[in-house]
Protein backbone atom coordinates (compact mmCIF):
# COMPACT_ATOMS: atom_id res chain seq x y z
CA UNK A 1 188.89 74.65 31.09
CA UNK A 2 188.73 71.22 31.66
CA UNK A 3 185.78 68.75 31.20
CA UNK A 4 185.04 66.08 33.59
CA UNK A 5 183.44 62.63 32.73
CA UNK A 6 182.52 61.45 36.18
CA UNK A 7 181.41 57.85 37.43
CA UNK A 8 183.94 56.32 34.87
CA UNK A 9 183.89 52.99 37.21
CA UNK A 10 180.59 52.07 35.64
CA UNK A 11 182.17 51.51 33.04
CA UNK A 12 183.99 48.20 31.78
CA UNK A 13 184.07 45.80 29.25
CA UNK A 14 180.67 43.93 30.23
CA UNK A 15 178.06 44.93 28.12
CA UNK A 16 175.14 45.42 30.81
CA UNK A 17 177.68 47.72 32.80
CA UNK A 18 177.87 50.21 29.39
CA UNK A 19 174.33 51.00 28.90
CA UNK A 20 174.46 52.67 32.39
CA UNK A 21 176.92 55.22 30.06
CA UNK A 22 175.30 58.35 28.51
CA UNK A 23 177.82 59.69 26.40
CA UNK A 24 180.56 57.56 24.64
CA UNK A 25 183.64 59.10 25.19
CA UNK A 26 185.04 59.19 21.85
CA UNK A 27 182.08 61.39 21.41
CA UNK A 28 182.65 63.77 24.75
CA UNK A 29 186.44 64.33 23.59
CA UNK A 30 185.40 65.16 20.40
CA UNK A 31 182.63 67.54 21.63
CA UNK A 32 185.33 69.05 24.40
CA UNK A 33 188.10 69.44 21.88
CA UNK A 34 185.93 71.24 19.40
CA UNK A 35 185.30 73.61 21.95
CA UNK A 36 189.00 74.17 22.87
CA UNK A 37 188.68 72.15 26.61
CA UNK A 38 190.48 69.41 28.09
CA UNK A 39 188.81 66.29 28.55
CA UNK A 40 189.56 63.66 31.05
CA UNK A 41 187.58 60.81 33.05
CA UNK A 42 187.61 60.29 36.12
CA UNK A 43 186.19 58.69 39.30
CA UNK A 44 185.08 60.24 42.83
CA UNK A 45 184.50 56.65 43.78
CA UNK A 46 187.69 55.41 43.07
CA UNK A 47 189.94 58.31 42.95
CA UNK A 48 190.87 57.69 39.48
CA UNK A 49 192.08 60.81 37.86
CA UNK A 50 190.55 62.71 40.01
CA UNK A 51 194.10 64.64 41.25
CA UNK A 52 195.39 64.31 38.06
CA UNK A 53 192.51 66.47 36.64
CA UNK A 54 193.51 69.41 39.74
CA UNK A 55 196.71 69.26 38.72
CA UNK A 56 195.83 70.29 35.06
CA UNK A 57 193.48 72.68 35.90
CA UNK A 58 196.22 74.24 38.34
CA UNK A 59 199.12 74.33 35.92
CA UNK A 60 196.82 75.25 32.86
CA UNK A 61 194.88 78.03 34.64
CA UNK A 62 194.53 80.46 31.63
CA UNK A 63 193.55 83.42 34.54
CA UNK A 64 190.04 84.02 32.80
CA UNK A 65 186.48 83.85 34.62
CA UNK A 66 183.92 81.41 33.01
CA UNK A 67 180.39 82.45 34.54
CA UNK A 68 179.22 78.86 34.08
CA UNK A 69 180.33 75.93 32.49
CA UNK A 70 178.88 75.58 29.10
CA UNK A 71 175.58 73.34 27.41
CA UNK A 72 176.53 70.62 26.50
CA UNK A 73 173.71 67.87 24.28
CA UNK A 74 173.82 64.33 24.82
CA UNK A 75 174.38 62.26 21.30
CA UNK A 76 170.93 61.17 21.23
CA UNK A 77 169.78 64.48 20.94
CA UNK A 78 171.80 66.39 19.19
CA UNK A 79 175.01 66.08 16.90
CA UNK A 80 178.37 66.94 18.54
CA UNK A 81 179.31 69.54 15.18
CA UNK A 82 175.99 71.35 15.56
CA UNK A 83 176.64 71.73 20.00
CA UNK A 84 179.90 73.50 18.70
CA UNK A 85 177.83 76.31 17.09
CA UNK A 86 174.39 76.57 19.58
CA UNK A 87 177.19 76.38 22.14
CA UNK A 88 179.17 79.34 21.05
CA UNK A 89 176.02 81.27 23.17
CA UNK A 90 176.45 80.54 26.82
CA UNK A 91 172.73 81.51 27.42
CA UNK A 92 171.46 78.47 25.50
CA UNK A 93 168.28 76.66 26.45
CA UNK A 94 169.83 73.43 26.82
CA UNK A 95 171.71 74.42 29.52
CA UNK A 96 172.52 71.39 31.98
CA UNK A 97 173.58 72.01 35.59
CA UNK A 98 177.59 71.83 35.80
CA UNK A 99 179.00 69.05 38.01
CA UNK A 100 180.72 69.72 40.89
CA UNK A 101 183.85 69.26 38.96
CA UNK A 102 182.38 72.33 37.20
CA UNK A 103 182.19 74.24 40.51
CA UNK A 104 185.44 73.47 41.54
CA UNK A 105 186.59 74.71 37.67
CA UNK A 106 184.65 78.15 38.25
CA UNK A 107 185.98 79.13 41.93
CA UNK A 108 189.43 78.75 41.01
CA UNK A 109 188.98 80.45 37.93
CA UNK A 110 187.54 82.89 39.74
CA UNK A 111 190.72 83.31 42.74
CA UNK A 112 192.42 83.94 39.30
CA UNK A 113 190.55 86.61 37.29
CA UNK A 114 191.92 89.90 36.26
CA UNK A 115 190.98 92.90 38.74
CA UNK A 116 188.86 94.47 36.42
CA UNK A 117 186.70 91.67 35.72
CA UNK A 118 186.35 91.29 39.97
CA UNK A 119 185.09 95.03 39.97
CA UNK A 120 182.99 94.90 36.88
CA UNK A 121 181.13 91.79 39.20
CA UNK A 122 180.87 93.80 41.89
CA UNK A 123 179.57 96.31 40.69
CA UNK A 124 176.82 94.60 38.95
CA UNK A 125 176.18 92.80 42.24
CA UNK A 126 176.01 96.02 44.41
CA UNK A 127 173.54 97.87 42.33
CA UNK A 128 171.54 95.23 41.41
CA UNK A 129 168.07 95.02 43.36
CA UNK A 130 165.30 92.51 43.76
CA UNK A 131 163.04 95.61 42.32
CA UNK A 132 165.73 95.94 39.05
CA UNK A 133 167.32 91.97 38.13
CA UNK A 134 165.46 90.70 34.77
CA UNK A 135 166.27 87.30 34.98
CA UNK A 136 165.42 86.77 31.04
CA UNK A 137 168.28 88.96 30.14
CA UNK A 138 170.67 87.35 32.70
CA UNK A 139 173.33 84.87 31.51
CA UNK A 140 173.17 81.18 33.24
CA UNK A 141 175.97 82.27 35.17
CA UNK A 142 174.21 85.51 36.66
CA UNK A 143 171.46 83.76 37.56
CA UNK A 144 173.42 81.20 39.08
CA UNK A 145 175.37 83.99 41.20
CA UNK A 146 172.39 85.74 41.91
CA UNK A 147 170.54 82.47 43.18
CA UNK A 148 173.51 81.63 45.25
CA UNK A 149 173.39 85.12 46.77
CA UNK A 150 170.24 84.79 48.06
CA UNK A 151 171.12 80.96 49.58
CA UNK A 152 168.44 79.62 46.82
CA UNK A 153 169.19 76.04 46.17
CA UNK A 154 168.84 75.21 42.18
CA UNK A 155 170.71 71.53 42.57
CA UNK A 156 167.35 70.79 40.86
CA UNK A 157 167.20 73.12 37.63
CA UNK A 158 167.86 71.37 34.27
CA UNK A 159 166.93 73.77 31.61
CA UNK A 160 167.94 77.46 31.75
CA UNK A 161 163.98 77.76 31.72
CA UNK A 162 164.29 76.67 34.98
CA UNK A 163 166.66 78.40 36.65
CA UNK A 164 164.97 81.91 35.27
CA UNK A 165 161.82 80.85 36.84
CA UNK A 166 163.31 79.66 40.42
CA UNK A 167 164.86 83.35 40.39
CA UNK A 168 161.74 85.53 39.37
CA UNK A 169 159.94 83.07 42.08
CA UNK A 170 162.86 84.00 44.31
CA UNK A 171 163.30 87.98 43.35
CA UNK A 172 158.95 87.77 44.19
CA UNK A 173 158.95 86.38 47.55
CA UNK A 174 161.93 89.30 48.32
CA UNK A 175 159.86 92.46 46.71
CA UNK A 176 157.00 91.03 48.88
CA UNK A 177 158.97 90.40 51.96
CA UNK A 178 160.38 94.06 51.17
CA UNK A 179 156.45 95.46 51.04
CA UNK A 180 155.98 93.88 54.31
CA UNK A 181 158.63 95.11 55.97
CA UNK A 182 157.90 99.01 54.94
CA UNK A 183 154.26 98.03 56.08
CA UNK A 184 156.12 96.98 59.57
CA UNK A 185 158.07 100.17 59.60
CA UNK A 186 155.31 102.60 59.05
CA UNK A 187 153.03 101.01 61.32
CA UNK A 188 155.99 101.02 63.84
CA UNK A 189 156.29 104.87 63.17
CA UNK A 190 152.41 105.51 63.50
CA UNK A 191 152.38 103.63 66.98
CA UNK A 192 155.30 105.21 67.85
CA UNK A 193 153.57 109.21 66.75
CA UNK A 194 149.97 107.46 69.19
CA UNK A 195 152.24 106.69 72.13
CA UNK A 196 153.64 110.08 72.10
CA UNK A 197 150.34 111.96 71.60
CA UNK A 198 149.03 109.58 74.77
CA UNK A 199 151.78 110.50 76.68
CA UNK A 200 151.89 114.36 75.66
CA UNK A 201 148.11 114.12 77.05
CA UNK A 202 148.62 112.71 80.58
CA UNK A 203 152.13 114.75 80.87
CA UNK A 204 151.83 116.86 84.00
CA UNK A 205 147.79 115.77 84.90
CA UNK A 206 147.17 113.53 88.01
CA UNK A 207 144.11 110.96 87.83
CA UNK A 208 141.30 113.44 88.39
CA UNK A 209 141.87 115.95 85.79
CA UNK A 210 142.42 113.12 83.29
CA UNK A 211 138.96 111.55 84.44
CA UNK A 212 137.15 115.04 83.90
CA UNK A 213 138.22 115.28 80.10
CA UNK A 214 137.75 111.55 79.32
CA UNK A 215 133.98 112.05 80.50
CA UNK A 216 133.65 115.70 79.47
CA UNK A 217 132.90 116.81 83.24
CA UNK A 218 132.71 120.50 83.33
CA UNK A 219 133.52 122.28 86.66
CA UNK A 220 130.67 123.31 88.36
CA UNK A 221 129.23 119.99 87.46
CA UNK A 222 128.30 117.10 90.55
CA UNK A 223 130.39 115.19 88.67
CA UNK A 224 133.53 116.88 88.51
CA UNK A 225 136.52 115.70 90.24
CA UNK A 226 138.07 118.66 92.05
CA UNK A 227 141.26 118.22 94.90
CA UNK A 228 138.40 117.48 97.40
CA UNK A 229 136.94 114.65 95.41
CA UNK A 230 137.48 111.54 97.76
CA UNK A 231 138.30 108.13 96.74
CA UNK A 232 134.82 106.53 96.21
CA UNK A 233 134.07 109.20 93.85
CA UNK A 234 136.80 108.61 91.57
CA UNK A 235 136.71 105.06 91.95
CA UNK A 236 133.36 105.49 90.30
CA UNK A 237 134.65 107.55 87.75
CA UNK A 238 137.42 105.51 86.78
CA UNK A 239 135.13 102.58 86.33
CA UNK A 240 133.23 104.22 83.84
CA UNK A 241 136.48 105.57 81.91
CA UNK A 242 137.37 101.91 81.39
CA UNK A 243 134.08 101.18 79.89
CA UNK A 244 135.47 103.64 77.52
CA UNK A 245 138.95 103.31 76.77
CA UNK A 246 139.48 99.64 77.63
CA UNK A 247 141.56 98.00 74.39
CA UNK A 248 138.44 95.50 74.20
CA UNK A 249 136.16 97.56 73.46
CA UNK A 250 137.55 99.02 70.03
CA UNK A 251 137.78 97.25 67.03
CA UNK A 252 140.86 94.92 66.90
CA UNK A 253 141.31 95.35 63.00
CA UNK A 254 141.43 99.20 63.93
CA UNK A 255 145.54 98.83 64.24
CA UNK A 256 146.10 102.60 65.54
CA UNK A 257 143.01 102.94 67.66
CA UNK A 258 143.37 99.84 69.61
CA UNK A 259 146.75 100.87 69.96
CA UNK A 260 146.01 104.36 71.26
CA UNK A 261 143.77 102.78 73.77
CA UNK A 262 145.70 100.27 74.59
CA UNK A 263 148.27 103.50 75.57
CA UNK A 264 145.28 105.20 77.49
CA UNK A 265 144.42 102.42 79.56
CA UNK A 266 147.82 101.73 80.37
CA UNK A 267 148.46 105.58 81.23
CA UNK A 268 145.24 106.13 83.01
CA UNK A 269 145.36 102.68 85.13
CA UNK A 270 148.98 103.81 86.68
CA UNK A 271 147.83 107.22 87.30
CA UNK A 272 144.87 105.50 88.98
CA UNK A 273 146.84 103.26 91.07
CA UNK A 274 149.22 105.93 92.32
CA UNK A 275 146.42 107.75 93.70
CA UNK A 276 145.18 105.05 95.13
CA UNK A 277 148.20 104.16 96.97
CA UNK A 278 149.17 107.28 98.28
CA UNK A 279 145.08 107.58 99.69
CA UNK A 280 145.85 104.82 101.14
CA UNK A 281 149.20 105.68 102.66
CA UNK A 282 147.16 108.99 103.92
CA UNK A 283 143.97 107.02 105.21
CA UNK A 284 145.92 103.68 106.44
CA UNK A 285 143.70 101.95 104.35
CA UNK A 286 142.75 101.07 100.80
CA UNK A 287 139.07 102.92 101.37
CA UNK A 288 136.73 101.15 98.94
CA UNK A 289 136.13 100.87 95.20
CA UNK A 290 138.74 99.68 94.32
CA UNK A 291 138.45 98.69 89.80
CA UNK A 292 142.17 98.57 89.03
CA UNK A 293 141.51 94.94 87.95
CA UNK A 294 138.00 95.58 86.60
CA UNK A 295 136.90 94.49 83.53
CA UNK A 296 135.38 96.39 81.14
CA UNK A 297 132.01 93.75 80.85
CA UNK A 298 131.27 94.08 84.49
């Protein structure tokens, strides 16, 4: 492991220039080499050290997987022997983001670990759900992982405080996405059960018969429609039968019934229009009453 001192060409011998400095770095090699790490400074401005600190971490590689980069206190809050204990605990509260030389530390760590460790992660990342992670018992590492998983940006979080609550914010908004999206399904599965009762009602019945049992006509009746019933007639019933069944006139918050007439309309209006058509074919002309665009208000 090797820790990174960046923006080291702040620094210089004018005095204004070294208050920009938060950490002295007899105090950050001190810290670093209590905890066994490599500590270097370097430059992404300049380029200073910056290869040079690659090139250690490639020929010093110890093969191990850090999660996360550990806390680490700034001098004014803390002293650098008491870090070395809290620190020993990679969950601690004073967890500070990594740098990006911190990233770059932990992915080629990572091309490096041992196969088990890989399919220990794996594991833990495959059966892990939205509906099972406990982000409070999660190391800053998992959280990190699981954050990244989910394309969660936490650039921001400064505290380990923080980064549990952007993931139980994050795991929420996925169980309730999740609810929605059974909600979705069922009501997909209900329409899908009304369209097939519609169309298991209208199979095999031309316009007349379905007329006669949407208005309860009983044969016999002066208002049945029988094979003799001419095209005024059932004009005038199908005028009526879209006072009944038109989508518009059942409630819209009633999902499954508007649906189901929706279906009905749809069904009945084609049937309608074929016999229409094929009166008119017979007749050589379209006869009269013609409602296929009628609304249900007239």
């Amino acid at each position: 492991v090797i820790v990174c001192g960046n923006k080291i060409d702040k620094n210089s011998n004018n005095a204004t220039a070294n208050i920009q400095r938060a950490v002295p770095e007899i105090t950050a090699k001190k810290w670093a080499t209590g905890q066994g790490f490599e500590y270097m400074e370097v430059s992404a401005k300049t380029g200073l050290n910056v290869m040079k600190a690659f090139e250690w971490l490639i020929t010093n590689s110890s093969g191990q997987y850090h999660t996360h980069a550990p806390s680490f206190f700034s001098p004014e809050n803390s002293n650098p022997n008491t870090n070395n204990n809290n620190n020993s605990n990679n969950d601690s509260s004073s967890y500070r983001r990594p740098s990006s030389s911190s990233f770059s530390r932990s992915q080629t760590d990572h091309s490096s670990s041992s196969h088990a460790s890989k399919s220990t992660t794996a594991r833990s990342a495959t059966t892990r759900s939205a509906g099972s992670t406990d982000p409070d018992k999660m190391s800053v590492g998992e959280i990190q992982k699981e954050l990244t998983k989910y394309g969660v940006n936490f650039s921001d979080c400064i505290e380990k405080s923080d980064l549990v609550q952007r993931l139980k914010e994050t795991l929420a908004k996925i169980k309730d996405q999740e609810l929605e999206e059974q909600k979705s399904q069922q009501l997909d599965n209900q329409k899908d059960h009304v369209q097939n009762e519609v169309e298991k009602w209208g199979k095999g019945k031309d316009i007349k018969i379905m007329l006669n049992e949407i208005h309860g006509y009983k044969s016999g009746s002066s208002e049945f429609l029988d094979n003799n019933s001419a095209l005024p007639m059932v004009s005038v019933a199908y005028k009526k039968a879209l006072l009944k069944i038109h989508p518009d006139k059942h409630d819209a918050n009633d999902v499954l019934g508007h649906y189901k007439a929706t279906e009905m309309f749809k069904l009945v209006n084609a049937s309608y229009e074929i016999f229409r058509k094929a009166n008119e074919k017979r007749t050589g002309s379209n006869g009269s009453g013609d409602f296929s665009n009628t609304s249900p208000t007239e």
